[in-house]
PDB file of N, CA and C in Angstrom:
ATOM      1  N   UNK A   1       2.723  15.826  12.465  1.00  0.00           N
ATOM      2  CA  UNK A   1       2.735  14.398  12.749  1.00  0.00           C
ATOM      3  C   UNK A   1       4.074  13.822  12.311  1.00  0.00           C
ATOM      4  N   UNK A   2       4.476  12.761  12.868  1.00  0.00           N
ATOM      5  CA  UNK A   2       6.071  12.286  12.916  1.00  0.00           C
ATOM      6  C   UNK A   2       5.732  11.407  11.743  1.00  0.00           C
ATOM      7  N   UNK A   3       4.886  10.541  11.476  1.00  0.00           N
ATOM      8  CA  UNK A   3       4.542   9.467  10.579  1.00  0.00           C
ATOM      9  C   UNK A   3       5.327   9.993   9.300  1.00  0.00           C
ATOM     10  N   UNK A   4       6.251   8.660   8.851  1.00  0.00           N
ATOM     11  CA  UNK A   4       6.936   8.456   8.162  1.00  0.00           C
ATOM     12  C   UNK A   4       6.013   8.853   6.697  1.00  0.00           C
ATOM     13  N   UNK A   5       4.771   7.901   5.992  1.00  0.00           N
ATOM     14  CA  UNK A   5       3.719   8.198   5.004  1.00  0.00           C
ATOM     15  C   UNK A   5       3.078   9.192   5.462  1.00  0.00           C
ATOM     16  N   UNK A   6       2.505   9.608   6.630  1.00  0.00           N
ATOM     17  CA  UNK A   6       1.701  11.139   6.216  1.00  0.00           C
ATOM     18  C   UNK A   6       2.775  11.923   5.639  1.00  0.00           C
ATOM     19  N   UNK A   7       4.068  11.981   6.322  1.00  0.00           N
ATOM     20  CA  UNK A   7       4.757  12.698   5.185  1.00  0.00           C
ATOM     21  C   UNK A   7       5.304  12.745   3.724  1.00  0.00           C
ATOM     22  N   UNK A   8       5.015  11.519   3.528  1.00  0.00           N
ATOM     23  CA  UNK A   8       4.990  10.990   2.051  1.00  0.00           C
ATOM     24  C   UNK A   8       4.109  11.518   1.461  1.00  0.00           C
ATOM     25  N   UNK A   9       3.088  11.429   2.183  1.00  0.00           N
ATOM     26  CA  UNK A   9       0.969  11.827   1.559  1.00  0.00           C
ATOM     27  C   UNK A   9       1.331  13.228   1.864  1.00  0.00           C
ATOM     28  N   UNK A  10       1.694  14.131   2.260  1.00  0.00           N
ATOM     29  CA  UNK A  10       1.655  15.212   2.508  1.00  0.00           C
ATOM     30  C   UNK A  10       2.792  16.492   1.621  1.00  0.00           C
ATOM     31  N   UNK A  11       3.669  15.190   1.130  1.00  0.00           N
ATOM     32  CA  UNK A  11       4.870  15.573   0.529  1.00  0.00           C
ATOM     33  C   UNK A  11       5.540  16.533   0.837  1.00  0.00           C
ATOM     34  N   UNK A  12       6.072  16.105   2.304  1.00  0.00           N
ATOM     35  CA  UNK A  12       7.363  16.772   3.007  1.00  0.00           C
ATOM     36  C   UNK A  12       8.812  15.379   2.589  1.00  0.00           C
ATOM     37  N   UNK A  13       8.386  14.413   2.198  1.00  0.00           N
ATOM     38  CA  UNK A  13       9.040  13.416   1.754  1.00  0.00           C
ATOM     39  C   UNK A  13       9.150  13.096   0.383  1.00  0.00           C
ATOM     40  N   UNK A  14      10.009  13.402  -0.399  1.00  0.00           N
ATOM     41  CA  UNK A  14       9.558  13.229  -1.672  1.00  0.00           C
ATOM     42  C   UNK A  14       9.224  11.496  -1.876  1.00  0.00           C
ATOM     43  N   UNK A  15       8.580  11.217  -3.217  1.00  0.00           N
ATOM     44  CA  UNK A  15       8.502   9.846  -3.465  1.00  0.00           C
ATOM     45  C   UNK A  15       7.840   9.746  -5.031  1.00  0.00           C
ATOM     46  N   UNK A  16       8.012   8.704  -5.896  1.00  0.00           N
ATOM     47  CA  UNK A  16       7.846   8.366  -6.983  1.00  0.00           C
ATOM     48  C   UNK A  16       6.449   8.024  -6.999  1.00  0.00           C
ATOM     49  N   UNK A  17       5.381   8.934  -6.702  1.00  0.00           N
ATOM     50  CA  UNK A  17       4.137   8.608  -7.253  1.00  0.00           C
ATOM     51  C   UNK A  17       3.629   7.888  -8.280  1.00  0.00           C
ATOM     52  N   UNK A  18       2.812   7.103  -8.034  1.00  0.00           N
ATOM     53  CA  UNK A  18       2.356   6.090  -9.013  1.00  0.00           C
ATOM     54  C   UNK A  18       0.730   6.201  -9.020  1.00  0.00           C
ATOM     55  N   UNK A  19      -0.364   6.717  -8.198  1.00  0.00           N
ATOM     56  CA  UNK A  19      -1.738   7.060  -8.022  1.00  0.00           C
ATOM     57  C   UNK A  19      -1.564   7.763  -6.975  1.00  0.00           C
ATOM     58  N   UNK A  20      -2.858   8.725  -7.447  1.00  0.00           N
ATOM     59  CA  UNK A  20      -3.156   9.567  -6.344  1.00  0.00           C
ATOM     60  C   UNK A  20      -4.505  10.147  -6.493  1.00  0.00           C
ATOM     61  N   UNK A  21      -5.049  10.079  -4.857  1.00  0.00           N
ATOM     62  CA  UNK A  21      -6.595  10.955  -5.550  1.00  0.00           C
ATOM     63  C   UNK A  21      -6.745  11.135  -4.485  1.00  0.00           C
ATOM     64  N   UNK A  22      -8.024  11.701  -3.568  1.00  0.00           N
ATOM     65  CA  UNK A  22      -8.823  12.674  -2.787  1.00  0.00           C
ATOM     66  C   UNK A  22      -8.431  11.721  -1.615  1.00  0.00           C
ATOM     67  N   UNK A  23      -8.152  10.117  -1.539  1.00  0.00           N
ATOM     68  CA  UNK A  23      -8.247   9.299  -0.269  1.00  0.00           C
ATOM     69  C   UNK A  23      -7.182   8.685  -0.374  1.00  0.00           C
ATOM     70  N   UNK A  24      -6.021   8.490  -1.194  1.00  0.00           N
ATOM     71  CA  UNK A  24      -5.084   7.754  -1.301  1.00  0.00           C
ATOM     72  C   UNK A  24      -3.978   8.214  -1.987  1.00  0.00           C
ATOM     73  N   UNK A  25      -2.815   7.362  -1.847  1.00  0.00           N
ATOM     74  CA  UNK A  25      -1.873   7.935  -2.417  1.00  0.00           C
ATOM     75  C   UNK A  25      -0.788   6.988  -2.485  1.00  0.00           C
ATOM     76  N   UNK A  26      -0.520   6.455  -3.548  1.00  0.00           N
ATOM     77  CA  UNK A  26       0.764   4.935  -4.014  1.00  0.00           C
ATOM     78  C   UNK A  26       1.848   5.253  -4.667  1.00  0.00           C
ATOM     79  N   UNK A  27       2.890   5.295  -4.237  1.00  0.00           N
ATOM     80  CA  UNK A  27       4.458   5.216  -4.584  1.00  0.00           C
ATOM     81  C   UNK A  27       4.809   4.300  -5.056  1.00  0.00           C
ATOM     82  N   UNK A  28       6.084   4.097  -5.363  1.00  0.00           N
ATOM     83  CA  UNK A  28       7.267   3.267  -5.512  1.00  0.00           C
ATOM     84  C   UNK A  28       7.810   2.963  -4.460  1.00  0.00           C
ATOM     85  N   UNK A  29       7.804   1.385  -3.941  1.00  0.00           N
ATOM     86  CA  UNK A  29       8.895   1.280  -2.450  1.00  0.00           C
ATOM     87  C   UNK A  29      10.089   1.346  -3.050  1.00  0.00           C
ATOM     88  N   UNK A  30      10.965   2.116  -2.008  1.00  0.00           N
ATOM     89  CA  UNK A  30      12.303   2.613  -2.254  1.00  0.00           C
ATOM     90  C   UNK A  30      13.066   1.522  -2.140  1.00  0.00           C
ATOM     91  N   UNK A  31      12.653  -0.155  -1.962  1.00  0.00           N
ATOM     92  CA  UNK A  31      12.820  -1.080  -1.173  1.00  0.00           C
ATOM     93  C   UNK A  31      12.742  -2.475  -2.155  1.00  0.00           C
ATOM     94  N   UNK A  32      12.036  -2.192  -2.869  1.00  0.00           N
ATOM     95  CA  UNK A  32      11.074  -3.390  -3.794  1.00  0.00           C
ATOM     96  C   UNK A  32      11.432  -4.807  -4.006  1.00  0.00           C
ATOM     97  N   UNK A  33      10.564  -5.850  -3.391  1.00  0.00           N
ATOM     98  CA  UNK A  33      10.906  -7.162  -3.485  1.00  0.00           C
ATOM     99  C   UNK A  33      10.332  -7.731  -5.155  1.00  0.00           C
ATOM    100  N   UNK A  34       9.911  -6.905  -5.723  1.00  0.00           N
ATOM    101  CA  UNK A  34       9.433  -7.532  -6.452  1.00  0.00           C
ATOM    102  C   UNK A  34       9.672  -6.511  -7.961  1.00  0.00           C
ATOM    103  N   UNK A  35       9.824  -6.442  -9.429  1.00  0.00           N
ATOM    104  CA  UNK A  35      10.024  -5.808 -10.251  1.00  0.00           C
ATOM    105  C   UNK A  35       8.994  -4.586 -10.237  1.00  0.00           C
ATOM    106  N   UNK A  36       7.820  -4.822 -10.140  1.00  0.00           N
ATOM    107  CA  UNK A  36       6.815  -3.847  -9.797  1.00  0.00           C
ATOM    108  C   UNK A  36       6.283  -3.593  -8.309  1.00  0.00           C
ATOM    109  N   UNK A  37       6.945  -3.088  -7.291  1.00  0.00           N
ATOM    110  CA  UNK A  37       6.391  -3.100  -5.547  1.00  0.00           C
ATOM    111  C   UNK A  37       5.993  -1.586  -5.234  1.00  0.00           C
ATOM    112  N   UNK A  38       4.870  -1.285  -5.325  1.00  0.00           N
ATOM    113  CA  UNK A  38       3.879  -0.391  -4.845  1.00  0.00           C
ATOM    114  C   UNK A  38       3.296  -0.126  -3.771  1.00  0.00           C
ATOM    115  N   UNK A  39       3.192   0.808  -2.957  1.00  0.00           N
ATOM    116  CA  UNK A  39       2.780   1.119  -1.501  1.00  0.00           C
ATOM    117  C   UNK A  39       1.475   2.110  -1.592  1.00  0.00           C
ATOM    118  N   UNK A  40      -0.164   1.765  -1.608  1.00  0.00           N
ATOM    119  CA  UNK A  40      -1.179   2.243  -1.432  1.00  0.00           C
ATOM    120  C   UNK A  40      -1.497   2.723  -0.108  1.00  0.00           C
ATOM    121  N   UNK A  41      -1.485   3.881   0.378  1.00  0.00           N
ATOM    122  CA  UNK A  41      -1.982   4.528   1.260  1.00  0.00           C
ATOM    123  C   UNK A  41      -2.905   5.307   1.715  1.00  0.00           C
ATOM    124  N   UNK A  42      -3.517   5.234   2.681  1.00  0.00           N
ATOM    125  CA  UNK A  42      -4.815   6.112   2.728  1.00  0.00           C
ATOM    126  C   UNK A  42      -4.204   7.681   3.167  1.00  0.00           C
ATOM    127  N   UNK A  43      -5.082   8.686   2.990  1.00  0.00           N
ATOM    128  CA  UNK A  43      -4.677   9.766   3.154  1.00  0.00           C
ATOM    129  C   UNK A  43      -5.006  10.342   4.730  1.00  0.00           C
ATOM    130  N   UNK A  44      -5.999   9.418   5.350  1.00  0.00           N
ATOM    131  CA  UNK A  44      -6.039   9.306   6.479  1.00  0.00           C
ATOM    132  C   UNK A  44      -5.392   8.610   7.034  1.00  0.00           C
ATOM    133  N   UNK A  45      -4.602   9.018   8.649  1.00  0.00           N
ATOM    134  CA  UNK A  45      -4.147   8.284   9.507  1.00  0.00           C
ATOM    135  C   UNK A  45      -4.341   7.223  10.320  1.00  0.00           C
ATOM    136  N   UNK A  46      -4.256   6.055   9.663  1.00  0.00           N
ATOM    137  CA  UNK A  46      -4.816   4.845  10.385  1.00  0.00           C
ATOM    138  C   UNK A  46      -3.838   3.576  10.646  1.00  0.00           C
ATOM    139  N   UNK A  47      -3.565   3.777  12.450  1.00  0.00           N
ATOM    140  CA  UNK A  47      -1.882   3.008  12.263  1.00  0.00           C
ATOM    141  C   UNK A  47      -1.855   1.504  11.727  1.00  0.00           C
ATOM    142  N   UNK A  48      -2.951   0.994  11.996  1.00  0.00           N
ATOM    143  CA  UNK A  48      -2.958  -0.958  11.184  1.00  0.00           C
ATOM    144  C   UNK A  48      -4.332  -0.920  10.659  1.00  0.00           C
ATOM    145  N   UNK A  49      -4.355  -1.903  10.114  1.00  0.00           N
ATOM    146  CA  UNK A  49      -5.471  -2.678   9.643  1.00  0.00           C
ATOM    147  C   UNK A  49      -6.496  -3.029  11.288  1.00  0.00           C
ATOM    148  N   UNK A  50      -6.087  -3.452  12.410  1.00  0.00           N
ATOM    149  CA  UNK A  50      -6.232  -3.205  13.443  1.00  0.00           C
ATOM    150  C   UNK A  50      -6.774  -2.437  13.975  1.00  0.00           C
ATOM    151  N   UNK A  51      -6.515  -1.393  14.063  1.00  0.00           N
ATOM    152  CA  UNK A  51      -7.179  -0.173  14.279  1.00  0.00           C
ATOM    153  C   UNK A  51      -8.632   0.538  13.753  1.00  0.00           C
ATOM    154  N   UNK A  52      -8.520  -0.232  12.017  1.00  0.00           N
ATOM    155  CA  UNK A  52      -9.614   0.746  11.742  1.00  0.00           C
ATOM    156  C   UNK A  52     -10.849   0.244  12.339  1.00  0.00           C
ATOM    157  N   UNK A  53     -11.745   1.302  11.491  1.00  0.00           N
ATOM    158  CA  UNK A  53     -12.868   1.353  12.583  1.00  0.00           C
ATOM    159  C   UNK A  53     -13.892   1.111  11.408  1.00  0.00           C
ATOM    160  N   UNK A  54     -15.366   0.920  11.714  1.00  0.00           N
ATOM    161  CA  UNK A  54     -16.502   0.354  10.897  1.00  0.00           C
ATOM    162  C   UNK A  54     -16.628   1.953   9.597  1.00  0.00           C
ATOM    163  N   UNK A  55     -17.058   2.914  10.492  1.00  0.00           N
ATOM    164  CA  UNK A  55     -16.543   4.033   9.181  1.00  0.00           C
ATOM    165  C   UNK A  55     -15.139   3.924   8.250  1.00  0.00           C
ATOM    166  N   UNK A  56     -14.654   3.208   8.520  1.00  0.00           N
ATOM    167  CA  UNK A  56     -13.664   3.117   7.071  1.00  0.00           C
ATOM    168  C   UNK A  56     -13.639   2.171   6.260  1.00  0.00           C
ATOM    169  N   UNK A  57     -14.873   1.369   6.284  1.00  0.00           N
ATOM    170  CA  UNK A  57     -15.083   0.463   5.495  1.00  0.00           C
ATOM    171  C   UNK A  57     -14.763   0.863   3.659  1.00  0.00           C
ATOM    172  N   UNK A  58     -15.809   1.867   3.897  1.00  0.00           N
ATOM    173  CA  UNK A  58     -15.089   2.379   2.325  1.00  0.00           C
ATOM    174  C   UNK A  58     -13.719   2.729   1.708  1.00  0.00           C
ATOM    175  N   UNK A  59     -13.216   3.535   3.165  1.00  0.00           N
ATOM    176  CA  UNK A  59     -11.717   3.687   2.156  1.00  0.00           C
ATOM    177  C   UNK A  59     -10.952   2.258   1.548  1.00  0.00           C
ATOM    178  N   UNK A  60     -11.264   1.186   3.185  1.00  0.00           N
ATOM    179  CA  UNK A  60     -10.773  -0.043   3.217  1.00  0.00           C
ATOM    180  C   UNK A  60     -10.997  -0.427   1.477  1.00  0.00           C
ATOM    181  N   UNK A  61     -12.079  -0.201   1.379  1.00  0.00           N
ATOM    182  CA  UNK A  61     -12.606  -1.415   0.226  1.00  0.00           C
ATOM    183  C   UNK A  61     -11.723  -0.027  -1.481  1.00  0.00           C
ATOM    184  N   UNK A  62     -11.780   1.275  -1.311  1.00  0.00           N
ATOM    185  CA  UNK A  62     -11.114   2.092  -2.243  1.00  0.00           C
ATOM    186  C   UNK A  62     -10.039   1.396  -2.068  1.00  0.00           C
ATOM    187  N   UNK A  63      -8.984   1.410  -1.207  1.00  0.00           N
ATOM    188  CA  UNK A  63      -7.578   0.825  -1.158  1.00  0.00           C
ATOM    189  C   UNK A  63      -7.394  -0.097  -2.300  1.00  0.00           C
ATOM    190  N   UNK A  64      -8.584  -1.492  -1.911  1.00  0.00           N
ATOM    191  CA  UNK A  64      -8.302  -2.549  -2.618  1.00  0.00           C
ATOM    192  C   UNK A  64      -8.278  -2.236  -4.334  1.00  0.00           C
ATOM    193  N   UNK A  65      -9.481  -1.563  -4.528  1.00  0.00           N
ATOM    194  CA  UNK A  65      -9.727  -1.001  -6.242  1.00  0.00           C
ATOM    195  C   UNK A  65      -8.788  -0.474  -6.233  1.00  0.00           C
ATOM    196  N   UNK A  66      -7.869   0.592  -5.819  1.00  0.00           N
ATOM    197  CA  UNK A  66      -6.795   1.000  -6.230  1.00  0.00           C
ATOM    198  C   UNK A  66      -5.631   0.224  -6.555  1.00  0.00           C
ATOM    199  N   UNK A  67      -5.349  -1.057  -5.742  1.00  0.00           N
ATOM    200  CA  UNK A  67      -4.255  -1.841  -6.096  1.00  0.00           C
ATOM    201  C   UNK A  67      -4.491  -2.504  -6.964  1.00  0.00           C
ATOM    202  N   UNK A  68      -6.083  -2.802  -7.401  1.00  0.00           N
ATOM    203  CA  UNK A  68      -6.426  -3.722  -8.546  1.00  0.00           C
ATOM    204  C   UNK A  68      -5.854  -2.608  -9.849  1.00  0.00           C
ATOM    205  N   UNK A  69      -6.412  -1.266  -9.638  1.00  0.00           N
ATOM    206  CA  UNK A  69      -5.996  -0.116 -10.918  1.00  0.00           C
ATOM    207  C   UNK A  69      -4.579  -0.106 -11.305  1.00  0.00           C
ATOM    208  N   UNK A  70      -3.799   0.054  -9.992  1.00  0.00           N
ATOM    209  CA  UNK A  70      -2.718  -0.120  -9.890  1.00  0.00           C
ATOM    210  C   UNK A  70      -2.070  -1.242 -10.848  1.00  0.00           C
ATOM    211  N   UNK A  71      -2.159  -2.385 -10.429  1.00  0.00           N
ATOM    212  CA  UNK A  71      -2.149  -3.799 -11.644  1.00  0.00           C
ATOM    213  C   UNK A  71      -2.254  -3.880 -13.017  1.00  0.00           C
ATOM    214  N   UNK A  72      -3.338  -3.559 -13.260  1.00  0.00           N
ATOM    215  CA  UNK A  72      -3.649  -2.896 -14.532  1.00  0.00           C
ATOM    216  C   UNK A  72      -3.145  -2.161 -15.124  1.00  0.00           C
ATOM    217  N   UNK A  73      -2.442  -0.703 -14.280  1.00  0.00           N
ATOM    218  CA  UNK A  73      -1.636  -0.058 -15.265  1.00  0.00           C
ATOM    219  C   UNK A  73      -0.465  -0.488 -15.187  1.00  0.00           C
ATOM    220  N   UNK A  74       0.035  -1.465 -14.723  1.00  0.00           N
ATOM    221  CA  UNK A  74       1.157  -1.650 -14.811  1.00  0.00           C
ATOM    222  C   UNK A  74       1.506  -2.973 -15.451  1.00  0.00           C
ATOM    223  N   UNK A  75       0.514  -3.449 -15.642  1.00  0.00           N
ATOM    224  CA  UNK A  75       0.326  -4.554 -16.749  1.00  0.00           C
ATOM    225  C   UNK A  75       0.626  -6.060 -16.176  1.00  0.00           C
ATOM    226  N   UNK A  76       0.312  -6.370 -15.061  1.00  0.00           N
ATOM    227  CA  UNK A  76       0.171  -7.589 -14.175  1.00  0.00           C
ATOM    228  C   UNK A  76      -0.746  -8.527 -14.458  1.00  0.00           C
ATOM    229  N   UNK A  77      -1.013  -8.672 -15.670  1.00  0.00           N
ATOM    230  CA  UNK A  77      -2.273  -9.499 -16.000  1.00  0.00           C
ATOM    231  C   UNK A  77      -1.931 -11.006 -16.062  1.00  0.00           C
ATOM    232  N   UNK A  78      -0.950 -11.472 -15.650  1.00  0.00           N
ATOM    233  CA  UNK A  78      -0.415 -12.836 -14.973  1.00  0.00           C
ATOM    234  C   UNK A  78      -1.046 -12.620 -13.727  1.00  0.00           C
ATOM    235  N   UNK A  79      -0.824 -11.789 -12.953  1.00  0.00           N
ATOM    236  CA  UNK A  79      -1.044 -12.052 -11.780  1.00  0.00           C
ATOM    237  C   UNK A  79       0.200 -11.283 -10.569  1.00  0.00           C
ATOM    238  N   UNK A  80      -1.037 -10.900  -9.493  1.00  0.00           N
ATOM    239  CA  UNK A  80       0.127  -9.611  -8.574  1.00  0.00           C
ATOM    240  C   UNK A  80      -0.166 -10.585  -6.963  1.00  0.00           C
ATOM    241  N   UNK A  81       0.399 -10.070  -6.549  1.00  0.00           N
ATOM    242  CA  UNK A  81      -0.111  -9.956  -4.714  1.00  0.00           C
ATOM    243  C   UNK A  81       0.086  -9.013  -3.762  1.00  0.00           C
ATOM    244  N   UNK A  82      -1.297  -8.422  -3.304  1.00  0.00           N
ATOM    245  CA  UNK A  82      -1.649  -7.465  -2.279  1.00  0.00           C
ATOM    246  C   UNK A  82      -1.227  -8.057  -1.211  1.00  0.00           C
ATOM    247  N   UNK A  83      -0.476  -7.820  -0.571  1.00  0.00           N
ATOM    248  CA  UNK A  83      -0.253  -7.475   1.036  1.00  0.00           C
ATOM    249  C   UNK A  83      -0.179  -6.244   1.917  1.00  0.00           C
ATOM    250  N   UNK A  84      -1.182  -7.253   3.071  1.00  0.00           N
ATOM    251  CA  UNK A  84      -1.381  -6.017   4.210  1.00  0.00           C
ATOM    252  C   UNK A  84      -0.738  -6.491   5.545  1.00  0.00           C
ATOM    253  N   UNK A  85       0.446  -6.088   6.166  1.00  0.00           N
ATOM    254  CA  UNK A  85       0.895  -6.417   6.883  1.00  0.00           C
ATOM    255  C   UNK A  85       0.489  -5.724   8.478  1.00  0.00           C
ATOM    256  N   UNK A  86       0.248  -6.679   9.368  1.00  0.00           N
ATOM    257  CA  UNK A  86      -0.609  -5.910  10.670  1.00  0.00           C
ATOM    258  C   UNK A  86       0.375  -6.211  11.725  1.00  0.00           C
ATOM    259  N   UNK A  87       0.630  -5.300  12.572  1.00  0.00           N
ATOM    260  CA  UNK A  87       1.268  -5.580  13.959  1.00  0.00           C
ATOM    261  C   UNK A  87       3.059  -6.295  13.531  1.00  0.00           C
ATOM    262  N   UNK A  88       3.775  -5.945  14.526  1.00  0.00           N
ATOM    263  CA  UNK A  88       4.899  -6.260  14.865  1.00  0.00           C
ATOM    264  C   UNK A  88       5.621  -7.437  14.146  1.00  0.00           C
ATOM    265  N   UNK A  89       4.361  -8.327  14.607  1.00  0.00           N
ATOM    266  CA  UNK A  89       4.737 -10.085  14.325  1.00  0.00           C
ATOM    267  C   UNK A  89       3.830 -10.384  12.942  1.00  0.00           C
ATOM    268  N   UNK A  90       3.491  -9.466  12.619  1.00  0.00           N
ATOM    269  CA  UNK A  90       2.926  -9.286  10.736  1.00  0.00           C
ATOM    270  C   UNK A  90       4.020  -9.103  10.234  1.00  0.00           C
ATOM    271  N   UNK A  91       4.741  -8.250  10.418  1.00  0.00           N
ATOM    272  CA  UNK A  91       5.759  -7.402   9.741  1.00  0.00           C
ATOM    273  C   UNK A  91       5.635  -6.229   9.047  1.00  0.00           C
ATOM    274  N   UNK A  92       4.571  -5.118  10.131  1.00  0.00           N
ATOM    275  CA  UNK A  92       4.302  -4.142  10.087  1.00  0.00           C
ATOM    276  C   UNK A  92       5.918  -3.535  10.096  1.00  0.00           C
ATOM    277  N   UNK A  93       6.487  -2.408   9.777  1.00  0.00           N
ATOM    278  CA  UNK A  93       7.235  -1.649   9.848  1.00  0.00           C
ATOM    279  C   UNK A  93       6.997  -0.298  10.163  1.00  0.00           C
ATOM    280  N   UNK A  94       6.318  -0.265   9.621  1.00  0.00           N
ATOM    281  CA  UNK A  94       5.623   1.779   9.414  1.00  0.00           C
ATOM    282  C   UNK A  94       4.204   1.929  10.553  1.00  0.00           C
ATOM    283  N   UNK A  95       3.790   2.321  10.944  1.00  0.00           N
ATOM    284  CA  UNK A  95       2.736   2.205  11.529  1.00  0.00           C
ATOM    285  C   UNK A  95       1.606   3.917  10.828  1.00  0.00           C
ATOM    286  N   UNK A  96       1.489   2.852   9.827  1.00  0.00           N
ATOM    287  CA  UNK A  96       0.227   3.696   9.168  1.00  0.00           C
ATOM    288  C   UNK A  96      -0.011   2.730   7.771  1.00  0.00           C
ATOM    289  N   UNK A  97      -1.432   2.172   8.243  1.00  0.00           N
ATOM    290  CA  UNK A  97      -1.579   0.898   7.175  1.00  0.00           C
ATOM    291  C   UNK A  97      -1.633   1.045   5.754  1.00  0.00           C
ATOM    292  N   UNK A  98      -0.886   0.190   5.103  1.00  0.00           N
ATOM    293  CA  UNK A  98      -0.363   0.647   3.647  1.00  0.00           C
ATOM    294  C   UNK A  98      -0.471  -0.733   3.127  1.00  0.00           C
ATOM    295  N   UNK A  99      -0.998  -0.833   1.661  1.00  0.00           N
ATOM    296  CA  UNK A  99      -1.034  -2.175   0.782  1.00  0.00           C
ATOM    297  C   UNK A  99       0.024  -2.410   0.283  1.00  0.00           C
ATOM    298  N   UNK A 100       0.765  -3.744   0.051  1.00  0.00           N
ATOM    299  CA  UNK A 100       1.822  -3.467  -1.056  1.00  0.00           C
ATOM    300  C   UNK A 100       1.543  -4.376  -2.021  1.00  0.00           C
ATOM    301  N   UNK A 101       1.212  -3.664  -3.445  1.00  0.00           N
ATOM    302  CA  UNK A 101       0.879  -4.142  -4.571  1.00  0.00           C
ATOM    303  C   UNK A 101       2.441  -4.847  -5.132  1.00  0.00           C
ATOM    304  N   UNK A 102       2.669  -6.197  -5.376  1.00  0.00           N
ATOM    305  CA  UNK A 102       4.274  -6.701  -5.755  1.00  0.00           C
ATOM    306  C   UNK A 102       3.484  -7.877  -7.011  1.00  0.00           C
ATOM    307  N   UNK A 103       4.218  -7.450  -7.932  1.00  0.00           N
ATOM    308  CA  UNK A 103       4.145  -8.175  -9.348  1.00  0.00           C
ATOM    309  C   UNK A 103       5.169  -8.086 -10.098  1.00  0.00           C
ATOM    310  N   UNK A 104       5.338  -8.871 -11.565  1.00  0.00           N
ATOM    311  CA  UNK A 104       6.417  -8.909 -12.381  1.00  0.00           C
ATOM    312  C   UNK A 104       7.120  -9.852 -12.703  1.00  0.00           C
ATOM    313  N   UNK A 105       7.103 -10.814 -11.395  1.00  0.00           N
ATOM    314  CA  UNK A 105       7.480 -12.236 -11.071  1.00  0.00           C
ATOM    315  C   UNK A 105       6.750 -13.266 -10.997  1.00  0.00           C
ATOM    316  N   UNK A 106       6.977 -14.604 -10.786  1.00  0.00           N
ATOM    317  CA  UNK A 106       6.446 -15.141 -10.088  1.00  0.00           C
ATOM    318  C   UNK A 106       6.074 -15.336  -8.596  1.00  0.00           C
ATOM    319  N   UNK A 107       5.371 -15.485  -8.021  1.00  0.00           N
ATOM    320  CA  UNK A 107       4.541 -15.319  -6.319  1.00  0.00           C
ATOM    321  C   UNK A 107       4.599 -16.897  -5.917  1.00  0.00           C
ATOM    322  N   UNK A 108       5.408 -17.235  -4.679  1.00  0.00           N
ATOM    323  CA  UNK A 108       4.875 -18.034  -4.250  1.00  0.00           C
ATOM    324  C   UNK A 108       4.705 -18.426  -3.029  1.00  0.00           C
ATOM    325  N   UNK A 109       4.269 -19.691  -2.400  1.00  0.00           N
ATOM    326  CA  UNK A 109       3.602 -19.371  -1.199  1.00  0.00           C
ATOM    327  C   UNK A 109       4.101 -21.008  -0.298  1.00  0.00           C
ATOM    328  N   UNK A 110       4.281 -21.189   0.608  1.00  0.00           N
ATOM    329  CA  UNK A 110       4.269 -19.578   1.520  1.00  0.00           C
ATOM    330  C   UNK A 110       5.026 -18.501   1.612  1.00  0.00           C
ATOM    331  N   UNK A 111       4.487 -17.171   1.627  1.00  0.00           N
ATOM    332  CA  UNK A 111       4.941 -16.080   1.637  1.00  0.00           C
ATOM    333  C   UNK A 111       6.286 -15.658   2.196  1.00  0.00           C
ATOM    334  N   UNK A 112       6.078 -16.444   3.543  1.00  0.00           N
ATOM    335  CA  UNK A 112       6.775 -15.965   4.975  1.00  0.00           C
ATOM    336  C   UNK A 112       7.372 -17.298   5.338  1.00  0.00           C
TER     337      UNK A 112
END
């Protein structure tokens, strides 16, 4: 598969792991808007939020506990923000849906 994260998840790409387990797998963005910016991924191929389907309700909802774990160990107890970016005019980039856990700072809104 060409996908940029399966090869991350698969580690033909190296990357700064930050969690990992049987359905997921969160790095370091090489990119980071924020002092702490984290990328949660499923280990399955699923190109948006869009896409998925009623069987992935669970990973959907693992994702989220993971970025909350994520937080926690990284000591965000001010406060983080999960984003899930969908489609083109989301500001999808990658097409394989990924959370990005961003804390450290202050957050404010609007986002975009």
């Amino acid at each position: 598969m060409s996908c940029l994260f399966c090869k991350i998840v698969d580690g033909s790409i190296p990357s700064a792991a930050v969690y990992q387990d049987d359905r997921c797998y969160a790095f370091a963005d090489i990119h980071p808007h924020a002092p702490a910016h984290v990328l949660v991924v499923p280990r399955k191929h699923i190109a948006s939020l869009a896409d998925a389907e009623e069987s992935d309700k669970p990973l959907l909802g693992h994702l989220l506990w993971v970025a909350a774990e994520i937080a926690r160990t990284k000591g965000l107890g001010k406060g983080y923000r999960v984003v899930v970016n969908n489609g083109e005019d989301g500001g999808q980039t990658v097409d394989h849906i990924h959370l990005h856990v961003l804390g450290g700072r202050s957050m404010h809104w609007p986002p975009g």
